[in-house]
PDB file of N, CA and C in Angstrom:
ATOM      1  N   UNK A   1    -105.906-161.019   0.538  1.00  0.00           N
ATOM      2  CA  UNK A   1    -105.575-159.609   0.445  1.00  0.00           C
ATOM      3  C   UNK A   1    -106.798-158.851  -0.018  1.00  0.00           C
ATOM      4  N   UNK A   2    -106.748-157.373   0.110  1.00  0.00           N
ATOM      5  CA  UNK A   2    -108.018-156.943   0.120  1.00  0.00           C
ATOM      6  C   UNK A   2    -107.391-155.364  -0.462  1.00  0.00           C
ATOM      7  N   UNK A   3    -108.281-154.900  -1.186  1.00  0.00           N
ATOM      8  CA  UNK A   3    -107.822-153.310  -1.995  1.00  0.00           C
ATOM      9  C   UNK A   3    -108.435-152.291  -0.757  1.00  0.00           C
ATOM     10  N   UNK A   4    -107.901-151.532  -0.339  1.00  0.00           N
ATOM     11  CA  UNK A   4    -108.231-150.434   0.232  1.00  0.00           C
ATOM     12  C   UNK A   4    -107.413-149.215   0.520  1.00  0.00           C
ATOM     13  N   UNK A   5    -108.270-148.180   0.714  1.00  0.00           N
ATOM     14  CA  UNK A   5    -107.447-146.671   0.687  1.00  0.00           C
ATOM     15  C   UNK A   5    -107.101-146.512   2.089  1.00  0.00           C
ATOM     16  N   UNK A   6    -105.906-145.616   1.934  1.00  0.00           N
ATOM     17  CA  UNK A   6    -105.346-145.179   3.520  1.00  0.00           C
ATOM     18  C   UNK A   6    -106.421-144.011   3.355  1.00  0.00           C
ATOM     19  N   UNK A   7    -106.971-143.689   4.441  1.00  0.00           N
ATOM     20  CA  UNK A   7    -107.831-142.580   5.304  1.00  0.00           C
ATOM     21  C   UNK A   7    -106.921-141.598   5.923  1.00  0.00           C
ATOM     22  N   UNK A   8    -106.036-141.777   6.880  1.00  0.00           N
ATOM     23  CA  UNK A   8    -105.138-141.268   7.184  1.00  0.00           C
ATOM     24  C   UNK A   8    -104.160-142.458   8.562  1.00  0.00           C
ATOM     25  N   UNK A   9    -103.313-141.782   9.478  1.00  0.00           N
ATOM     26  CA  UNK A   9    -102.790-141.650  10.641  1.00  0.00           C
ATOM     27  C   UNK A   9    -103.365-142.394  11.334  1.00  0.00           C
ATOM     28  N   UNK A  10    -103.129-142.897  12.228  1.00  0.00           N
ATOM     29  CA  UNK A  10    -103.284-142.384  13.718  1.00  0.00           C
ATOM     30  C   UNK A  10    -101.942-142.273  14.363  1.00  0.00           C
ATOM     31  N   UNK A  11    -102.684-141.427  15.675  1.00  0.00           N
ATOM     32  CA  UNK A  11    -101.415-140.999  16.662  1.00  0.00           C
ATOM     33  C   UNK A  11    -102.010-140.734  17.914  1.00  0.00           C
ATOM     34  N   UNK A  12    -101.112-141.555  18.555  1.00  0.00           N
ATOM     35  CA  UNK A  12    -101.061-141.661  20.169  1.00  0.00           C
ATOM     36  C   UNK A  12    -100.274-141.456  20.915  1.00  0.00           C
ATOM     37  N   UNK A  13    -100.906-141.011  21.876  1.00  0.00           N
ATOM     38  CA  UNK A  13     -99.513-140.254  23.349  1.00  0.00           C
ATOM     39  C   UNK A  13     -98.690-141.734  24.064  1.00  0.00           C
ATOM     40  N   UNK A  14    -100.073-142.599  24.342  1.00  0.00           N
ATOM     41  CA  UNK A  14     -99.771-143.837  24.853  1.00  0.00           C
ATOM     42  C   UNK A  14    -100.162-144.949  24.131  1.00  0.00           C
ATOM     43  N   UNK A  15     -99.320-145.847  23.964  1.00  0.00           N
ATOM     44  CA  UNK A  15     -99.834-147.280  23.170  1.00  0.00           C
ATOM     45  C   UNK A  15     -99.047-148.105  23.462  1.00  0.00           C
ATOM     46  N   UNK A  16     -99.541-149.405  23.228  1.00  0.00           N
ATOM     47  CA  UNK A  16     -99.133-150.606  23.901  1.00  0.00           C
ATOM     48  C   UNK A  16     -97.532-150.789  23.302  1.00  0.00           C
ATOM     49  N   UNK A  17     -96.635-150.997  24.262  1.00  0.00           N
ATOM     50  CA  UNK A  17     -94.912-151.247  23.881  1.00  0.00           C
ATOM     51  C   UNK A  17     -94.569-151.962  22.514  1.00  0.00           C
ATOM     52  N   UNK A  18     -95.579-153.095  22.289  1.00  0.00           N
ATOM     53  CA  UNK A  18     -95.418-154.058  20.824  1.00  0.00           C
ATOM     54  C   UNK A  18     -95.315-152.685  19.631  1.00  0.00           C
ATOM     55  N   UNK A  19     -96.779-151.946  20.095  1.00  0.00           N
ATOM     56  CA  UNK A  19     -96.690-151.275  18.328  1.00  0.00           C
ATOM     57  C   UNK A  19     -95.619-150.060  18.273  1.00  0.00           C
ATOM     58  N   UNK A  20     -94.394-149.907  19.096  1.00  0.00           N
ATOM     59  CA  UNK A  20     -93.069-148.931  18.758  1.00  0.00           C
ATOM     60  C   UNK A  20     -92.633-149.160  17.883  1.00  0.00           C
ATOM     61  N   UNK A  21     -92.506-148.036  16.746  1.00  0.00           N
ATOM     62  CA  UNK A  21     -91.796-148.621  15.509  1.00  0.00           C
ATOM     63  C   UNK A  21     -92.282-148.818  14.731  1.00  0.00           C
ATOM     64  N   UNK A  22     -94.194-149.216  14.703  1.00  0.00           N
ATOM     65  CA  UNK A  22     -95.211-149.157  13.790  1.00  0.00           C
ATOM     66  C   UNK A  22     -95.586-148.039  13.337  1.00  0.00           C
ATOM     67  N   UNK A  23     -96.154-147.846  12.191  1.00  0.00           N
ATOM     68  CA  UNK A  23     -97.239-146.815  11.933  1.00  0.00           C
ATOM     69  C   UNK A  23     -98.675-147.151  12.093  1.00  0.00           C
ATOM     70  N   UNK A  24     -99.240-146.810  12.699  1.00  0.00           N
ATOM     71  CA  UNK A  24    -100.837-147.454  12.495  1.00  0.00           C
ATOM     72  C   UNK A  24    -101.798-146.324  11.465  1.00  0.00           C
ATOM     73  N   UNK A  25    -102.528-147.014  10.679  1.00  0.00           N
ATOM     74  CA  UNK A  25    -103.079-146.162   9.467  1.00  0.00           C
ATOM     75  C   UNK A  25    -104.690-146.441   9.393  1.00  0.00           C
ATOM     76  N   UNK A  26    -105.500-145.940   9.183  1.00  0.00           N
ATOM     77  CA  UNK A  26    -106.999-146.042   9.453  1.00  0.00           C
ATOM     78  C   UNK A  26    -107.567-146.437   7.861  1.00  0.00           C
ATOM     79  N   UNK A  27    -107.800-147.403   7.481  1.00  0.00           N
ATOM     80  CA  UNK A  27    -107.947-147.991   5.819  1.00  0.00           C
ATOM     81  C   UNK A  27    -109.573-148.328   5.971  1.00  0.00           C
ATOM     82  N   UNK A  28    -109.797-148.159   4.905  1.00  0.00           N
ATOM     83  CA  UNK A  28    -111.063-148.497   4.195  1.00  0.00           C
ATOM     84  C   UNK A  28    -111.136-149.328   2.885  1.00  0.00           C
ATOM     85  N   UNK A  29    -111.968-150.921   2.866  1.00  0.00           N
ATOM     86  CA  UNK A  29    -112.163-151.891   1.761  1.00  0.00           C
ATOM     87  C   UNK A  29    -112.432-150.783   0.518  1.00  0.00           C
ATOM     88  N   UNK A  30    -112.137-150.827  -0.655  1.00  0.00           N
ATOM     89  CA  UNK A  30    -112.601-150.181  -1.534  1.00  0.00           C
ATOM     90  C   UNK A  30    -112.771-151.083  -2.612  1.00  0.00           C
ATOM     91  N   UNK A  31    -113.529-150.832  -3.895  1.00  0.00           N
ATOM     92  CA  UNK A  31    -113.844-151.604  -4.810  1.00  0.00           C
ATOM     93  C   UNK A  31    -112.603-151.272  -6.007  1.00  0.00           C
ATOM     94  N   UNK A  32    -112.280-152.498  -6.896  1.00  0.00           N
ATOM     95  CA  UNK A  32    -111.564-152.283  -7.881  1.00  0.00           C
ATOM     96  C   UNK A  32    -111.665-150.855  -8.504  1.00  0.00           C
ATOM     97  N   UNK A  33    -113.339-150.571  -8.918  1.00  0.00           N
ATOM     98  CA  UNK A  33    -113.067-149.380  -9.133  1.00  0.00           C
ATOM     99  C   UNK A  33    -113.031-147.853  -8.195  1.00  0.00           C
ATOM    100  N   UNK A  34    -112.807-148.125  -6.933  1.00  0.00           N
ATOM    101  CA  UNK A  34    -112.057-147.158  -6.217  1.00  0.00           C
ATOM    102  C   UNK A  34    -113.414-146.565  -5.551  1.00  0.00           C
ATOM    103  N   UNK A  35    -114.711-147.212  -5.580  1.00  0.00           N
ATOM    104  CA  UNK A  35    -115.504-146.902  -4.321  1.00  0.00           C
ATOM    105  C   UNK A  35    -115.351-147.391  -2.756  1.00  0.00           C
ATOM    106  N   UNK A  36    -115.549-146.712  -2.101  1.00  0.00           N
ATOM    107  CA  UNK A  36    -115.090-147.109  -0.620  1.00  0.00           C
ATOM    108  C   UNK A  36    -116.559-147.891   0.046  1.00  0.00           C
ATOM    109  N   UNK A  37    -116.476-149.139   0.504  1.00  0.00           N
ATOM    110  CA  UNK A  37    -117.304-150.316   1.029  1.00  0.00           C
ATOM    111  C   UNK A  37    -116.830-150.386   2.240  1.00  0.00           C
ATOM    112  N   UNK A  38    -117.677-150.561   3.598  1.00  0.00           N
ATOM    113  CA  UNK A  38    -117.625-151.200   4.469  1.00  0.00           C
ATOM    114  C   UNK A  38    -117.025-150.557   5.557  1.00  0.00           C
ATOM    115  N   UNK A  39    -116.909-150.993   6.488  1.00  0.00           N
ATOM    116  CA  UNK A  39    -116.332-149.921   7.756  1.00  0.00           C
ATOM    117  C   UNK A  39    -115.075-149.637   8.041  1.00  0.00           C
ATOM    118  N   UNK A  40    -114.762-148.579   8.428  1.00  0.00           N
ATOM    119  CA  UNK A  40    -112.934-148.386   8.610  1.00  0.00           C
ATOM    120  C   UNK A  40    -112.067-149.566   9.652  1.00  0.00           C
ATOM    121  N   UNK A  41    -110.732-149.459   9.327  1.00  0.00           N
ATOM    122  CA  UNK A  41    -110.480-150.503  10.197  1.00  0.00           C
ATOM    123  C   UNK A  41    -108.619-149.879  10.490  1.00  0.00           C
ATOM    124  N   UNK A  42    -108.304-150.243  11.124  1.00  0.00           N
ATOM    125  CA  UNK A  42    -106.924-150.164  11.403  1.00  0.00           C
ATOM    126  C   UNK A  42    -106.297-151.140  10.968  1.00  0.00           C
ATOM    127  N   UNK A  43    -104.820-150.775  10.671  1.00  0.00           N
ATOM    128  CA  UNK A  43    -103.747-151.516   9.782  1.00  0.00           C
ATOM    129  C   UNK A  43    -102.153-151.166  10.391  1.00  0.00           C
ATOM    130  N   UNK A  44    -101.668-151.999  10.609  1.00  0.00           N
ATOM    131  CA  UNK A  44    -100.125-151.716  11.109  1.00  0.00           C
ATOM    132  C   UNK A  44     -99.461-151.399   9.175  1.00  0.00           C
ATOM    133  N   UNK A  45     -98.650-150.438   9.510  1.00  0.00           N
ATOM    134  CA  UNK A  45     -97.905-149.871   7.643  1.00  0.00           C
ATOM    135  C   UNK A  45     -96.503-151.027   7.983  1.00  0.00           C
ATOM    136  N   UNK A  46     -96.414-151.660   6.966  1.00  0.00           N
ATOM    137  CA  UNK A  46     -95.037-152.835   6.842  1.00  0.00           C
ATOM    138  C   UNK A  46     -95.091-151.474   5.090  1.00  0.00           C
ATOM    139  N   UNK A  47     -95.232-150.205   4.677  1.00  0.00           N
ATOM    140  CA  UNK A  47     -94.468-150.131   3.659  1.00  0.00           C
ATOM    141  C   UNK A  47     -94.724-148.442   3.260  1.00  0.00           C
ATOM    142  N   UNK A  48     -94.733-147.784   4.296  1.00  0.00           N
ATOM    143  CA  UNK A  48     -94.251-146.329   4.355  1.00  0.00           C
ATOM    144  C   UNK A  48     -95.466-145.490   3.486  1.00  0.00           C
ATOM    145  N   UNK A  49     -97.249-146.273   3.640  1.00  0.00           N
ATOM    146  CA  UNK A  49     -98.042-145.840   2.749  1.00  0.00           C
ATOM    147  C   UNK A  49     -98.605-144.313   3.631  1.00  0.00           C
ATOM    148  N   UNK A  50     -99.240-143.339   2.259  1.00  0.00           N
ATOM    149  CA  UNK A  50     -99.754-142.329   3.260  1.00  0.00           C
ATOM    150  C   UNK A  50    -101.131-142.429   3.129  1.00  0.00           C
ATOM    151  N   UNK A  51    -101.580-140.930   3.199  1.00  0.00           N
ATOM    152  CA  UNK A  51    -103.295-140.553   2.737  1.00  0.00           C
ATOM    153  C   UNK A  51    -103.661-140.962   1.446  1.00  0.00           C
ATOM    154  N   UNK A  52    -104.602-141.421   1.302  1.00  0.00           N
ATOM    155  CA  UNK A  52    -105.226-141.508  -0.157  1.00  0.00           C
ATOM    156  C   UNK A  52    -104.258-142.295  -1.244  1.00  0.00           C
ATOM    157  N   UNK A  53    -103.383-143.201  -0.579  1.00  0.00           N
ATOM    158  CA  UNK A  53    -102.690-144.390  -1.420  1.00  0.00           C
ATOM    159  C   UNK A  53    -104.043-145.476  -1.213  1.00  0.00           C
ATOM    160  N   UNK A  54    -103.982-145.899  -2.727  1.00  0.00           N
ATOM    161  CA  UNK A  54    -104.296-147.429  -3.017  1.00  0.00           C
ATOM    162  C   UNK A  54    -103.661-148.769  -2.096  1.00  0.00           C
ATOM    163  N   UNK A  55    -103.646-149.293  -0.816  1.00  0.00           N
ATOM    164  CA  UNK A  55    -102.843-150.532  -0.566  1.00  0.00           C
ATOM    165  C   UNK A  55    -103.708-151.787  -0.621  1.00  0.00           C
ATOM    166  N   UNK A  56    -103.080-152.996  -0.704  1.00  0.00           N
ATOM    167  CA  UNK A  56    -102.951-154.076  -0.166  1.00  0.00           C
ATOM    168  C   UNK A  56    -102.711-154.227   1.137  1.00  0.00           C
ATOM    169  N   UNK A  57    -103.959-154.861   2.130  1.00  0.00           N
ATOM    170  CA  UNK A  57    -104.148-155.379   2.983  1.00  0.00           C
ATOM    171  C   UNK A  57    -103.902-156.821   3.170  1.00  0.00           C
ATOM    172  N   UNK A  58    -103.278-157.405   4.020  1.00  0.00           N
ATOM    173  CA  UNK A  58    -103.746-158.489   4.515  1.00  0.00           C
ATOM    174  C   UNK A  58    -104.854-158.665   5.949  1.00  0.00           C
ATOM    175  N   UNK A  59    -105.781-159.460   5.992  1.00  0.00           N
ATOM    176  CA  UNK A  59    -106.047-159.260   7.602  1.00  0.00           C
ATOM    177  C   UNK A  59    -105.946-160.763   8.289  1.00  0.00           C
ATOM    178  N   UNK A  60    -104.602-161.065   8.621  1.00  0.00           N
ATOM    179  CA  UNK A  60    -104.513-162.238   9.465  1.00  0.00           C
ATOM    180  C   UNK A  60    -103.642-162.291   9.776  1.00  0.00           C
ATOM    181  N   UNK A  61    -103.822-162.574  11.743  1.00  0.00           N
ATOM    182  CA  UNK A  61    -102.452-162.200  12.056  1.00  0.00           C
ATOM    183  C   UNK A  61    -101.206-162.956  12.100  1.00  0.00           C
ATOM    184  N   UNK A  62    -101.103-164.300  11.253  1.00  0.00           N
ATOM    185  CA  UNK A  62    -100.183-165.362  10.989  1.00  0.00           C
ATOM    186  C   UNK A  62     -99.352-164.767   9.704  1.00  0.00           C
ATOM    187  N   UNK A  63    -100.172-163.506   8.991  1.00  0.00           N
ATOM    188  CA  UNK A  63     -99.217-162.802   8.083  1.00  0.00           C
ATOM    189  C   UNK A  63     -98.500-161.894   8.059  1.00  0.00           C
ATOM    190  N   UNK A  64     -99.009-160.842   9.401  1.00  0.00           N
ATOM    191  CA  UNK A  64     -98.579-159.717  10.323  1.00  0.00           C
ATOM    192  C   UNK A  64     -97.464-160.246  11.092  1.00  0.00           C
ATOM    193  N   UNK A  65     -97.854-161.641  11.712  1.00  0.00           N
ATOM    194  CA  UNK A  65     -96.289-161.818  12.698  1.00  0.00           C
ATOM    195  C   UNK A  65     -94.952-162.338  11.460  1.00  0.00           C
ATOM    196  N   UNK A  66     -95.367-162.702  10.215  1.00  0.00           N
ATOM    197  CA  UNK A  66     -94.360-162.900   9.435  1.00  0.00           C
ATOM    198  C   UNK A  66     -93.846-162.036   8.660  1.00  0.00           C
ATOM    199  N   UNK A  67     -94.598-160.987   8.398  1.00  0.00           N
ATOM    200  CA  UNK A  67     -94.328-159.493   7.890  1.00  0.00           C
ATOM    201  C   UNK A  67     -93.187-159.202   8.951  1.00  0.00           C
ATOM    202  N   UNK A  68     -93.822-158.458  10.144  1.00  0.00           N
ATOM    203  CA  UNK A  68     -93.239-158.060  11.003  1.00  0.00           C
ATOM    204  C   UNK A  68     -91.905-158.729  11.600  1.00  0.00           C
ATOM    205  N   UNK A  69     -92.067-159.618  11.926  1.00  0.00           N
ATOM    206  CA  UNK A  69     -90.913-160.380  12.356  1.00  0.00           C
ATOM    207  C   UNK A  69     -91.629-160.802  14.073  1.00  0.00           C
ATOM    208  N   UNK A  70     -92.910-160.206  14.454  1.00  0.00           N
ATOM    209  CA  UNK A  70     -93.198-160.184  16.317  1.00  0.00           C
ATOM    210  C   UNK A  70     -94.412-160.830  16.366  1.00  0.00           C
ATOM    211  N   UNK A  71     -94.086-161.747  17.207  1.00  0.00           N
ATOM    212  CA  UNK A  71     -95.833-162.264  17.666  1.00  0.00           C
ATOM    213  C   UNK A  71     -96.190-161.998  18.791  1.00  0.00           C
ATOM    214  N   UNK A  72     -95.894-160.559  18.834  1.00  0.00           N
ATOM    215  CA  UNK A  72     -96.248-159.357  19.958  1.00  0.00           C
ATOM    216  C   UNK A  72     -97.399-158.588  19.961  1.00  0.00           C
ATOM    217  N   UNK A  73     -97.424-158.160  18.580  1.00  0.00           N
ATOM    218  CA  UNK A  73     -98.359-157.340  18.341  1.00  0.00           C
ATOM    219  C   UNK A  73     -99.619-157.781  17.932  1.00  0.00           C
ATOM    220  N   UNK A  74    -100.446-156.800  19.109  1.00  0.00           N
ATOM    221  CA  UNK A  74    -102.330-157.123  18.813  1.00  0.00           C
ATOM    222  C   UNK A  74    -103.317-156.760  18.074  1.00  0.00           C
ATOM    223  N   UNK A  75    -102.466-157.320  16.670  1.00  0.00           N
ATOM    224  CA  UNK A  75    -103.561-156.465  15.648  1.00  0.00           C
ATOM    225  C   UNK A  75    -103.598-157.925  14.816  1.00  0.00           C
ATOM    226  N   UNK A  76    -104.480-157.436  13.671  1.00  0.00           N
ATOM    227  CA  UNK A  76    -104.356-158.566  12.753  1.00  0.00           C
ATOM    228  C   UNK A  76    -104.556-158.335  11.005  1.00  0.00           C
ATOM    229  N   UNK A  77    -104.378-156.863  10.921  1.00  0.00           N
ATOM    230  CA  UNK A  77    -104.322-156.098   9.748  1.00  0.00           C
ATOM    231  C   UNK A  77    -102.715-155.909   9.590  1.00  0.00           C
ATOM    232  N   UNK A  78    -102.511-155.900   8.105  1.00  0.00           N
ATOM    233  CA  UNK A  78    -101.471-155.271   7.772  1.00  0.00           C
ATOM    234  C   UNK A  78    -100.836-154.768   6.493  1.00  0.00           C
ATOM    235  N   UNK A  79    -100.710-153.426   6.187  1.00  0.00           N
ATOM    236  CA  UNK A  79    -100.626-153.296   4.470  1.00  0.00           C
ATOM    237  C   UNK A  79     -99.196-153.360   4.230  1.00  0.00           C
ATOM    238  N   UNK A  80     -99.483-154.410   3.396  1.00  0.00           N
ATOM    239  CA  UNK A  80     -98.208-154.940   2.419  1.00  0.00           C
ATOM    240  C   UNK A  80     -97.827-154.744   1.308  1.00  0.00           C
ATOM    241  N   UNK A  81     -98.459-153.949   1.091  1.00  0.00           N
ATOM    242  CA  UNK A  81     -98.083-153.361  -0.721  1.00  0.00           C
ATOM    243  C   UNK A  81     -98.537-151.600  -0.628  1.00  0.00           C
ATOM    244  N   UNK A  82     -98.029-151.263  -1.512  1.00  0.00           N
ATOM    245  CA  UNK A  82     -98.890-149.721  -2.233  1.00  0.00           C
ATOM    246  C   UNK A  82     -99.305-149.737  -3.639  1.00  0.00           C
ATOM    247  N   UNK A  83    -100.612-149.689  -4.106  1.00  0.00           N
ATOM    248  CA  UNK A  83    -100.693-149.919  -5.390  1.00  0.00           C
ATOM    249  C   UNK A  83    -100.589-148.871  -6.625  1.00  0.00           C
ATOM    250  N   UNK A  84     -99.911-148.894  -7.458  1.00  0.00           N
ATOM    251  CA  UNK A  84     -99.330-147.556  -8.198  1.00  0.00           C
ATOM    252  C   UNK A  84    -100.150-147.700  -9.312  1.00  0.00           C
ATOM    253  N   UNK A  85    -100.446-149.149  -9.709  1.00  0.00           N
ATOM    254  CA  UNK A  85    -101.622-148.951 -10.819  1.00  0.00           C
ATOM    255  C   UNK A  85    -102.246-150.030 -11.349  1.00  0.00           C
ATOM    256  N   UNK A  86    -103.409-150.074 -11.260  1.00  0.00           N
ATOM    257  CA  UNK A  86    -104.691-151.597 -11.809  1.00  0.00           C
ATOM    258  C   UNK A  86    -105.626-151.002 -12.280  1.00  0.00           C
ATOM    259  N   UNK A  87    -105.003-152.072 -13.630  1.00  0.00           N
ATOM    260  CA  UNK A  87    -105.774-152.367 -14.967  1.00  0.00           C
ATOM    261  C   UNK A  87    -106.762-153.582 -14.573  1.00  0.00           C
ATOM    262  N   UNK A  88    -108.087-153.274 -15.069  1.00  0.00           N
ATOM    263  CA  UNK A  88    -109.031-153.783 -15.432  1.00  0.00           C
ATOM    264  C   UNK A  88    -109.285-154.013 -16.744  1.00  0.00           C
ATOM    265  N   UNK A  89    -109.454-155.606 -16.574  1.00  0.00           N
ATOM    266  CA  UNK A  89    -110.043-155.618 -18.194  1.00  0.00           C
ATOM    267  C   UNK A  89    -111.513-156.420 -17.825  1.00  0.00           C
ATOM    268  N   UNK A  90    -112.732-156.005 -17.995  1.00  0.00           N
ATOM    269  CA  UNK A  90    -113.283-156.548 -17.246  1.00  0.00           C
ATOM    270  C   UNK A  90    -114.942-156.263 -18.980  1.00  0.00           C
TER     271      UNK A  90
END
């Protein structure tokens, strides 16, 4: 699993039949302490996250087809949590 911020949305006129019913969300790796690292990536939402939430990522798609319930869909991101609050004791 991996910490990163929702960016926002996406939205499409046309997309492949598997992702109906998905949200797809544009996330960025961020650091514990909430700097953003590395390049954007897409994420299927398994948990109703929006803009500028903290989530939990997974990226593999043996965790996406068990999230989901489909080994339909061609992604291999997926946020599984929303994080409401992390403590560091560091």
């Amino acid at each position: 699993m991996i910490l990163c911020k929702v960016l926002g949305s996406v939205y499409s006129t046309k997309k492949n039949k598997n992702f109906e019913g998905y949200k797809i969300m544009l996330v960025r790796e961020i650091t514990p302490h909430g700097k953003l690292k590395g390049k954007p990536f897409l994420a299927i939402d398994a948990t109703d996250s929006g803009r500028d939430d903290t989530v939990l990522v997974i990226k593999d798609g043996g965790s996406l087809q068990i999230i989901t319930g489909s080994k339909k869909i061609p992604e291999n991101a997926i946020i599984a949590g929303v994080v409401d609050r992390l403590n560091l004791e560091v």
